[in-house]
N, C-alpha and C. Protein backbone atom coordinates (compact mmCIF):
# COMPACT_ATOMS: atom_id res chain seq x y z
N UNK A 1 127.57 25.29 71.79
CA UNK A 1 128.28 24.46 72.74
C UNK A 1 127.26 23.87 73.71
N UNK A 2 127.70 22.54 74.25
CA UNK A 2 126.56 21.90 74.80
C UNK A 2 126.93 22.17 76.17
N UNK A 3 127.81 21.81 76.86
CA UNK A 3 128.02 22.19 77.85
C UNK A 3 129.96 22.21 78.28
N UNK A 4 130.37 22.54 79.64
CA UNK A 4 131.76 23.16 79.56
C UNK A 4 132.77 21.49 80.04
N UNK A 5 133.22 21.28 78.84
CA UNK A 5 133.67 19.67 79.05
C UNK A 5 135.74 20.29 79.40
N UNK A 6 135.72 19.51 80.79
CA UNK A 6 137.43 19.99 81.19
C UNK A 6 138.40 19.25 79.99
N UNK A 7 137.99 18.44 79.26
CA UNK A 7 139.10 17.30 78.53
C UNK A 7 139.24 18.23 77.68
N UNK A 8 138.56 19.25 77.27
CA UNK A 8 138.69 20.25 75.96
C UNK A 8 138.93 21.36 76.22
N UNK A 9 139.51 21.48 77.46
CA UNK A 9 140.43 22.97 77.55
C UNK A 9 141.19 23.66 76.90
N UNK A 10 142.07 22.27 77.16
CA UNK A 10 143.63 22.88 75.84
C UNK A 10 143.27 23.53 74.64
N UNK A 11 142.28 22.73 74.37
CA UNK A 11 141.74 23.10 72.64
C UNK A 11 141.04 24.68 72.58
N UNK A 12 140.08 25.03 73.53
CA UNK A 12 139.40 26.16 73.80
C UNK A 12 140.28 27.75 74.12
N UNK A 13 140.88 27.08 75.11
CA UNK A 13 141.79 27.84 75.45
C UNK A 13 143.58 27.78 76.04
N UNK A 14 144.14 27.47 74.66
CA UNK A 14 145.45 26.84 74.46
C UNK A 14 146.17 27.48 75.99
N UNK A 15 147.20 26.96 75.84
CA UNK A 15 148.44 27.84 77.38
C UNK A 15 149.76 27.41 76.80
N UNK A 16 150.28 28.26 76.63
CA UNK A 16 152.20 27.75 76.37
C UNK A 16 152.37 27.17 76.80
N UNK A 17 153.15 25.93 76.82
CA UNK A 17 153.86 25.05 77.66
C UNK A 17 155.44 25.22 76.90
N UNK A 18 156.83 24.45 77.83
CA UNK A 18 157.94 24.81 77.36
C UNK A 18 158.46 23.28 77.38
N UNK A 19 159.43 23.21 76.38
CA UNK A 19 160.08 21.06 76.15
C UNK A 19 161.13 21.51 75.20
N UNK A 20 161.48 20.21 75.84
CA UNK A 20 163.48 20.82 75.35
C UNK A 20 163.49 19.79 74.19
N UNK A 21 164.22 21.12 72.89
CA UNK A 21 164.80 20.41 71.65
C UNK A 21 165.29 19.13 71.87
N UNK A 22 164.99 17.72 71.41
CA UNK A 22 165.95 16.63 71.25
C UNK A 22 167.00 16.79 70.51
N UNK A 23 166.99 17.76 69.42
CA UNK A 23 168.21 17.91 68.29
C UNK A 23 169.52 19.12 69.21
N UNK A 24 168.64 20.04 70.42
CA UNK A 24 169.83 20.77 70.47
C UNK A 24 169.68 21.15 71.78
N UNK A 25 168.87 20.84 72.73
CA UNK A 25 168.56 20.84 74.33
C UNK A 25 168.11 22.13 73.86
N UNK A 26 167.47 23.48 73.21
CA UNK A 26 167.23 24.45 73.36
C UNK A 26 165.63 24.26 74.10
N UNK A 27 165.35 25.53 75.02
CA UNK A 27 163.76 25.23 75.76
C UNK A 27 163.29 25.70 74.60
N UNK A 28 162.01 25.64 73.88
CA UNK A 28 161.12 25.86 72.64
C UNK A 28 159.52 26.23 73.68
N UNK A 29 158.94 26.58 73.45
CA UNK A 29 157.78 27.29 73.43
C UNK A 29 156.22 26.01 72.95
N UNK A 30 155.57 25.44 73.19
CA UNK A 30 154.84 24.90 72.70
C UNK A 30 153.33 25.24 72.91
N UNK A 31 152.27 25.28 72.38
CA UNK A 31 151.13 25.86 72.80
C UNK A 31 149.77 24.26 72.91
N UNK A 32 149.28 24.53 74.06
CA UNK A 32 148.77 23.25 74.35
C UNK A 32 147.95 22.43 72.98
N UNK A 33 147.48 23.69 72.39
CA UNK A 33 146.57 22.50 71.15
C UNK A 33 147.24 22.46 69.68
N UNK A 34 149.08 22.74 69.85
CA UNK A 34 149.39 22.36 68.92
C UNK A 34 150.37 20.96 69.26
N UNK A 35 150.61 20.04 67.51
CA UNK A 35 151.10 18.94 68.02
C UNK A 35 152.55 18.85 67.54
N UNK A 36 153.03 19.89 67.04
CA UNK A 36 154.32 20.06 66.82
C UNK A 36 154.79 21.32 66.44
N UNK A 37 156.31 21.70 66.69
CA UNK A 37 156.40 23.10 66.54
C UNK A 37 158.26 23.18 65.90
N UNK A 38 158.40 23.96 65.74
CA UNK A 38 160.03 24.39 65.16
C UNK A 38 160.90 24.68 66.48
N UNK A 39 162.01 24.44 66.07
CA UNK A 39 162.88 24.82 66.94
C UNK A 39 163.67 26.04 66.64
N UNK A 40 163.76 27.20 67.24
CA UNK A 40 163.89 28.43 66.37
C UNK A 40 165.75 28.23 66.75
N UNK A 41 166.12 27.51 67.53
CA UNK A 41 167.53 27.68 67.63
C UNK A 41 168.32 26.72 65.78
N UNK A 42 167.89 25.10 66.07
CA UNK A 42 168.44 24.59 65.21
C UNK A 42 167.38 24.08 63.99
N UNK A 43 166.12 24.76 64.24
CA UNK A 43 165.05 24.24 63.15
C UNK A 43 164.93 23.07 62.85
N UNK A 44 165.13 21.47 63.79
CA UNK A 44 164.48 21.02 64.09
C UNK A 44 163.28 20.81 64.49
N UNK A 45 161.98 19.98 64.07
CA UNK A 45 161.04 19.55 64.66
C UNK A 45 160.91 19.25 66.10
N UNK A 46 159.47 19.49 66.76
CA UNK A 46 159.70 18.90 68.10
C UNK A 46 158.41 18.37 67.99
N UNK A 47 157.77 17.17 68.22
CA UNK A 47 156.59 16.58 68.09
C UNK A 47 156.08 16.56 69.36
N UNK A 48 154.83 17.07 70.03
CA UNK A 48 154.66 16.59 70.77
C UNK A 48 154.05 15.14 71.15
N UNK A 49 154.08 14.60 72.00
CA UNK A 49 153.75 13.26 72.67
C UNK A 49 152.67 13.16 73.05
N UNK A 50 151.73 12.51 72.62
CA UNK A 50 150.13 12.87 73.12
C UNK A 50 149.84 11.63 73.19
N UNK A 51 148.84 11.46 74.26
CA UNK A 51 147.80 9.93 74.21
C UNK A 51 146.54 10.76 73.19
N UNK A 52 145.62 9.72 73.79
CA UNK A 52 144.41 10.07 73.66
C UNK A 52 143.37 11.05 73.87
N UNK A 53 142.76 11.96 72.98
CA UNK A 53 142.02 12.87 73.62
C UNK A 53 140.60 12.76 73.62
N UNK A 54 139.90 13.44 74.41
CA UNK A 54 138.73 13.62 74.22
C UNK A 54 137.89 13.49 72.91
N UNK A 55 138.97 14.35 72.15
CA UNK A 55 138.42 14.52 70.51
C UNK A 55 138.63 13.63 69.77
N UNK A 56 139.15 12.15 70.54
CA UNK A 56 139.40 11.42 69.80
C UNK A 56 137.94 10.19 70.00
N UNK A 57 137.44 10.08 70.61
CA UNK A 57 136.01 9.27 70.97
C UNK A 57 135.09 9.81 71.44
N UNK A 58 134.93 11.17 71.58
CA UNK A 58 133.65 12.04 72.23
C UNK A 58 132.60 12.20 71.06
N UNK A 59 131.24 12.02 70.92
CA UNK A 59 130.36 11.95 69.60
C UNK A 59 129.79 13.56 69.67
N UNK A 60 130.28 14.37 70.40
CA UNK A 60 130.12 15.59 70.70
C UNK A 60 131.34 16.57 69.97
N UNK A 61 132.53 16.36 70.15
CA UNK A 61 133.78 16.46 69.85
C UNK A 61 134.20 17.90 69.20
N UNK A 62 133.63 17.51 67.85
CA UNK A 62 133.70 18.76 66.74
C UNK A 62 132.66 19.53 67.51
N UNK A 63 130.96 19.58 67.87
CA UNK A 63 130.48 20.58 68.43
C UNK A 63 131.21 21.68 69.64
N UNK A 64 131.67 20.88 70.51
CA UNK A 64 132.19 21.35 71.68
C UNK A 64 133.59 22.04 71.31
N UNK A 65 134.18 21.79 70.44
CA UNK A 65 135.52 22.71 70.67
C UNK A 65 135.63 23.38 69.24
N UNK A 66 134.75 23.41 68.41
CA UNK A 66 134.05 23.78 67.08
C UNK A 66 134.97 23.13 65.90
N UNK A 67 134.61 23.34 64.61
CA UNK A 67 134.69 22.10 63.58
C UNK A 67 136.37 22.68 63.02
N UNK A 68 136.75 23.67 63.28
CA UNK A 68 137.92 24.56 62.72
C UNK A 68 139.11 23.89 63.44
N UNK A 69 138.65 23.87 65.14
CA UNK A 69 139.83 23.24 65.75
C UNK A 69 140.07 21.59 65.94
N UNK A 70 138.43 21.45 65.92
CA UNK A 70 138.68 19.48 65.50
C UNK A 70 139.01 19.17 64.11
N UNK A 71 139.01 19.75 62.99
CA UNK A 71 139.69 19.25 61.76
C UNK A 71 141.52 19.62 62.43
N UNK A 72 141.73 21.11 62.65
CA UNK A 72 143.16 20.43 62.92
C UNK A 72 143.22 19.60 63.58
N UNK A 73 142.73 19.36 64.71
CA UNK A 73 143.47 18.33 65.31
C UNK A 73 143.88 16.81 65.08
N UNK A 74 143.03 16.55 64.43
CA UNK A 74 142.26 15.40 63.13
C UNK A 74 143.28 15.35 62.19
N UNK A 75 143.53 16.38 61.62
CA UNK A 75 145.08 16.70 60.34
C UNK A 75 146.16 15.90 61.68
N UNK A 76 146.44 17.25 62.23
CA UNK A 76 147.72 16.97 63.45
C UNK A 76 148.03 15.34 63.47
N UNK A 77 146.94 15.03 64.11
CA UNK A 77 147.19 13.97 64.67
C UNK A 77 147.68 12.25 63.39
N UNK A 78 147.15 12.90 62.47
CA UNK A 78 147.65 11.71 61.25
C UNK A 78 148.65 12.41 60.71
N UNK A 79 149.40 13.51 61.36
CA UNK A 79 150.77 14.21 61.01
C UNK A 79 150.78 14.93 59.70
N UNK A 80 149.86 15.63 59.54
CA UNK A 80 149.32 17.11 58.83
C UNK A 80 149.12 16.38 57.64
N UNK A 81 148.80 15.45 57.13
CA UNK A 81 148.48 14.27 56.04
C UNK A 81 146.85 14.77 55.70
């Protein structure tokens, strides 16, 4: 690691966050460096909403948050394709 970049937190060290089912208002559980998750009430999808990240134009990118979590995110983000 080159040095401690804040845009790559989430990725380093994820944090739950909570967002309400569109299919059934249930609160769901989401973890910051994932980009979509199940809905354990009605098993609906919940996508999260993301701009732009760091990992998306940093030439550092894959070094800094290592190559395991920039390929997912890389999958994720072209919607696990």
């Amino acid at each position: 690691m080159i040095f401690n970049c804040p845009g790559s937190s989430k990725f380093k060290q994820p944090k739950p966050e909570m967002v309400r089912c569109a299919s059934c208002g249930q609160e769901v559980e989401i973890w910051s460096d994932e980009a979509e998750t199940v809905c354990p009430n009605c098993k609906g999808r919940i996508t999260r909403q993301s701009g732009q990240s760091c990992l998306d134009w940093c030439k550092y990118a894959k070094e800094c948050v290592g190559e395991e979590k920039y390929n997912k995110y890389i999958k994720d983000k072209k919607g696990g394709k």
